[in-house]
C-alpha atoms as a PDB file:
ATOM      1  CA  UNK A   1      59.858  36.865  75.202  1.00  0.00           C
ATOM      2  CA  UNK A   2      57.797  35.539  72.504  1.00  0.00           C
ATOM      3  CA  UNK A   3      59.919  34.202  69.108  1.00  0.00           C
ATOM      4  CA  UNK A   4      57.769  35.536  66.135  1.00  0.00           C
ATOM      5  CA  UNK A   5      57.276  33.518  62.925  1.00  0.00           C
ATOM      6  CA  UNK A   6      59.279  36.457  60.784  1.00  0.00           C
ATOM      7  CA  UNK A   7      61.765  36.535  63.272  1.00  0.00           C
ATOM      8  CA  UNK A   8      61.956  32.660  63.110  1.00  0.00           C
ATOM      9  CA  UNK A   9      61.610  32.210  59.384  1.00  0.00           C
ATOM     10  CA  UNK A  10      64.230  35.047  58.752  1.00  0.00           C
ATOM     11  CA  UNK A  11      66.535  32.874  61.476  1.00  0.00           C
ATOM     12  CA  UNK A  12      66.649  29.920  59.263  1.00  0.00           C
ATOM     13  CA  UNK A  13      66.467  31.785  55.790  1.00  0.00           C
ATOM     14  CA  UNK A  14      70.226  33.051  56.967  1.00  0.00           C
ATOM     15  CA  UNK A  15      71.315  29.587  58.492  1.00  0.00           C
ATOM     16  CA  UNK A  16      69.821  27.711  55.745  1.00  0.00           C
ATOM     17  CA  UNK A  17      71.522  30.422  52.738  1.00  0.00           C
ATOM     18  CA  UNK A  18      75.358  30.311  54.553  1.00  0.00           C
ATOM     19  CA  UNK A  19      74.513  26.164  54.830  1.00  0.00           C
ATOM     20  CA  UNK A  20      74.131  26.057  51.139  1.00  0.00           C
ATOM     21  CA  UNK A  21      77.312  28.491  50.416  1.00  0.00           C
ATOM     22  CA  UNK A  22      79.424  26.493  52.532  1.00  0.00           C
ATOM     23  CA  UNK A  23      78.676  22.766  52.980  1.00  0.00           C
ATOM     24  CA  UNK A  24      76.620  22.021  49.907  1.00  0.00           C
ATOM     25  CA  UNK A  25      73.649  20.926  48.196  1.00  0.00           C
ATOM     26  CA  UNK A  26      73.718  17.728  49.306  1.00  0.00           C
ATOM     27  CA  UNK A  27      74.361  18.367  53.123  1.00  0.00           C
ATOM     28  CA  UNK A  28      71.703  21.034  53.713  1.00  0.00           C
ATOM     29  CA  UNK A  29      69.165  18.807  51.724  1.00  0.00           C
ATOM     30  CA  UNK A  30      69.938  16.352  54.511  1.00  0.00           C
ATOM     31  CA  UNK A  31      69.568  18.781  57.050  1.00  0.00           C
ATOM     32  CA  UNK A  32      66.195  20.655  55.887  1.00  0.00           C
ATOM     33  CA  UNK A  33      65.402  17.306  55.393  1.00  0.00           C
ATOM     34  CA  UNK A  34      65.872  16.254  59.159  1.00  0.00           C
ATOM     35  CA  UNK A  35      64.439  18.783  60.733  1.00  0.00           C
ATOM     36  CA  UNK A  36      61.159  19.398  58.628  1.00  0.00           C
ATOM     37  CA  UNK A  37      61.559  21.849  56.321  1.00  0.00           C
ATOM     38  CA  UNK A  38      61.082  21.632  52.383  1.00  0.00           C
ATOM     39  CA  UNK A  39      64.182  23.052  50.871  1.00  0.00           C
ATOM     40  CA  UNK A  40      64.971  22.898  47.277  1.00  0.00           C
ATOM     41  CA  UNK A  41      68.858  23.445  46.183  1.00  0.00           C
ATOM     42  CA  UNK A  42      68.262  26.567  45.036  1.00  0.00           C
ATOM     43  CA  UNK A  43      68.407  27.840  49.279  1.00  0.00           C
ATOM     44  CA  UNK A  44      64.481  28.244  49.158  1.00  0.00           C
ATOM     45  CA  UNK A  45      62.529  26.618  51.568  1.00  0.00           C
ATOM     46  CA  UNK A  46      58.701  26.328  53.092  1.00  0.00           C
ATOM     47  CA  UNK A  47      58.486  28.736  55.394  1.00  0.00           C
ATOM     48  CA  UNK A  48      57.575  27.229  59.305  1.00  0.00           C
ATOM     49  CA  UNK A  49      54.486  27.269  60.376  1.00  0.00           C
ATOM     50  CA  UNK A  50      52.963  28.696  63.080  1.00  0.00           C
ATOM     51  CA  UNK A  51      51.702  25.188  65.074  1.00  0.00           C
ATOM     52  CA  UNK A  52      55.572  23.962  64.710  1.00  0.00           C
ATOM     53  CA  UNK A  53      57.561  26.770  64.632  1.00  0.00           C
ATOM     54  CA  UNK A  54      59.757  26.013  68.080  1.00  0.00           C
ATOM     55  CA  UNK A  55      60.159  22.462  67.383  1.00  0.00           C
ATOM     56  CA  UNK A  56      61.733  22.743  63.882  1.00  0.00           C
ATOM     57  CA  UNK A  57      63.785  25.468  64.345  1.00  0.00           C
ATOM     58  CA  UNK A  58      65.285  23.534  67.534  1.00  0.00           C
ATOM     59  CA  UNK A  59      65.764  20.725  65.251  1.00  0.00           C
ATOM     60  CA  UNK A  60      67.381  22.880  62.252  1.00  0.00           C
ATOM     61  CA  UNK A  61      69.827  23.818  65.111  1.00  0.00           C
ATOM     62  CA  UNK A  62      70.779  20.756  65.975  1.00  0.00           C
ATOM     63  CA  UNK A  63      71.431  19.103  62.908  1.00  0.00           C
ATOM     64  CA  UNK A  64      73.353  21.945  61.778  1.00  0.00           C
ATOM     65  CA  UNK A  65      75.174  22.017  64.683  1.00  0.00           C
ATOM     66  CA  UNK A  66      76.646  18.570  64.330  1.00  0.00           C
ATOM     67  CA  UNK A  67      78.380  19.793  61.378  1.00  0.00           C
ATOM     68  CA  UNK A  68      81.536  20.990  62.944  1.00  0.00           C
ATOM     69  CA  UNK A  69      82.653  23.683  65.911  1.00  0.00           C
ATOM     70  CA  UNK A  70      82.355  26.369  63.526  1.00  0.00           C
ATOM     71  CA  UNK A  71      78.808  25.281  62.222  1.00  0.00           C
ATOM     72  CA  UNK A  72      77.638  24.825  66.362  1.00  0.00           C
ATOM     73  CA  UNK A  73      79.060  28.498  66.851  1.00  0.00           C
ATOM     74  CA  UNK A  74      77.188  30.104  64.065  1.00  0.00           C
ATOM     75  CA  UNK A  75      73.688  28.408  64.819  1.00  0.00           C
ATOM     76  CA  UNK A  76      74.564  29.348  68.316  1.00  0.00           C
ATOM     77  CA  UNK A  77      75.295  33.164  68.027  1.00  0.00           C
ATOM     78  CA  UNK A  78      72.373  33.621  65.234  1.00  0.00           C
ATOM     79  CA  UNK A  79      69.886  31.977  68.217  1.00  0.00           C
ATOM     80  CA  UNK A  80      71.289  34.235  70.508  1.00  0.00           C
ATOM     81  CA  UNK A  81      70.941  37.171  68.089  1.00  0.00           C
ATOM     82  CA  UNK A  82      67.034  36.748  67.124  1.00  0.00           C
ATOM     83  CA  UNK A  83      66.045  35.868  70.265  1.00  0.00           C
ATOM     84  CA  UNK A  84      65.535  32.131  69.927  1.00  0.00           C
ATOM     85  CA  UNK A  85      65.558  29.622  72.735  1.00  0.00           C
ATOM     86  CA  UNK A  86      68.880  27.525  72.237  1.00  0.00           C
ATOM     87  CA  UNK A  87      68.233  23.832  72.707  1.00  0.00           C
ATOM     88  CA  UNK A  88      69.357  21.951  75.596  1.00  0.00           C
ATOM     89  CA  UNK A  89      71.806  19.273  73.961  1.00  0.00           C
ATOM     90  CA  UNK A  90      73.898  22.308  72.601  1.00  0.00           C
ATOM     91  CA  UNK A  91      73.884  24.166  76.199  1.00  0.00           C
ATOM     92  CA  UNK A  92      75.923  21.168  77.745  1.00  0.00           C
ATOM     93  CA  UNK A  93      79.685  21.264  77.379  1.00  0.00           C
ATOM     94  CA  UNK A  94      81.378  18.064  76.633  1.00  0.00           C
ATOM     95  CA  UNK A  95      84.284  17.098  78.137  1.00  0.00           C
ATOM     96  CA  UNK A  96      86.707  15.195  75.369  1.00  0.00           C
ATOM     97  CA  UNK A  97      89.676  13.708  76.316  1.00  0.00           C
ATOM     98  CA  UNK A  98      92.228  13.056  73.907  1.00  0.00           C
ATOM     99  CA  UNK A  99      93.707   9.130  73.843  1.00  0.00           C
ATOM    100  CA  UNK A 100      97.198  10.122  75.711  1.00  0.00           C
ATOM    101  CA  UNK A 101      95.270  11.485  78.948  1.00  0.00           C
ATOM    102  CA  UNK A 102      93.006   8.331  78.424  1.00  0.00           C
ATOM    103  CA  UNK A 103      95.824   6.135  78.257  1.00  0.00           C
ATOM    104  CA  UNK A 104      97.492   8.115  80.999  1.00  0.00           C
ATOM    105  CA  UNK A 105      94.591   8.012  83.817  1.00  0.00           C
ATOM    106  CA  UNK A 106      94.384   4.485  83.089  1.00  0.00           C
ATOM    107  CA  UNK A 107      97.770   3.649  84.384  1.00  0.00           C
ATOM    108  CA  UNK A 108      97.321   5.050  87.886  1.00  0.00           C
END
C-alpha cells in the first residue's frame, strides 16, 4: 500500500505537535532538525516533499524514538495507524540485561 504525502505530512504534524507539548522546544528543534524537516517552535514545520517523503519520516521516527519507551511506543502505534512502513532498527527487540544477571552469568 502506497503512504500518501497527506497521510504522511498529517503523521508527523501529530508526532511533531505532542513532541512540542511534552519534551520541549529545544528537543523537537533537535529532532526536526535531525531528520530534515524545518520546524519553528511554534509546532509548524515544512511540509515533506514528495522526492523524500519515506526517508524523513523514517528518520523523524527514529530520532523520536530514542527519546524514551513511551516516545518509541507512540511513534510506533501512530506508524502503524496511518499506514507507514516502521523502520527496521525499531522492529528489533533488544535484549538488556541488568548488572546483577551480568555479574551473575559471569561467575559460572
Amino acid at each position: 500500500m502506497e503512504v500518501t504525502l497527506d497521510t504522511i505530512n498529517e503523521f508527523a504534524s501529530i508526532l511533531i505537535k505532542r513532541g512540542f507539548g511534552l519534551y520541549g522546544d529545544d528537543k523537537m528543534m533537535k529532532i526536526c532538525q535531525d531528520s530534515g524537516i524545518a520546524c519553528d517552535t511554534d509546532g509548524t514545520f515544512s511540509h515533506i516533499t514528495e522526492e523524500n517523503k519515506l526517508e524523513v519520516i523514517k528518520e523523524l521516527i527514529i530520532n523520536y524514538a530514542k527519546f524514551n519507551l513511551p516516545a518509541k511506543m507512540t511513534s510506533l502505534v501512530l506508524a502503524k495507524k496511518y499506514g507507514i512502513p516502521i523502520p527496521e532498527e525499531l522492529k528489533s527487540k533488544g535484549k538488556h540485561k541488568s548488572k546483577y544477571r551480568v555479574k551473575f552469568e559471569s561467575i559460572k
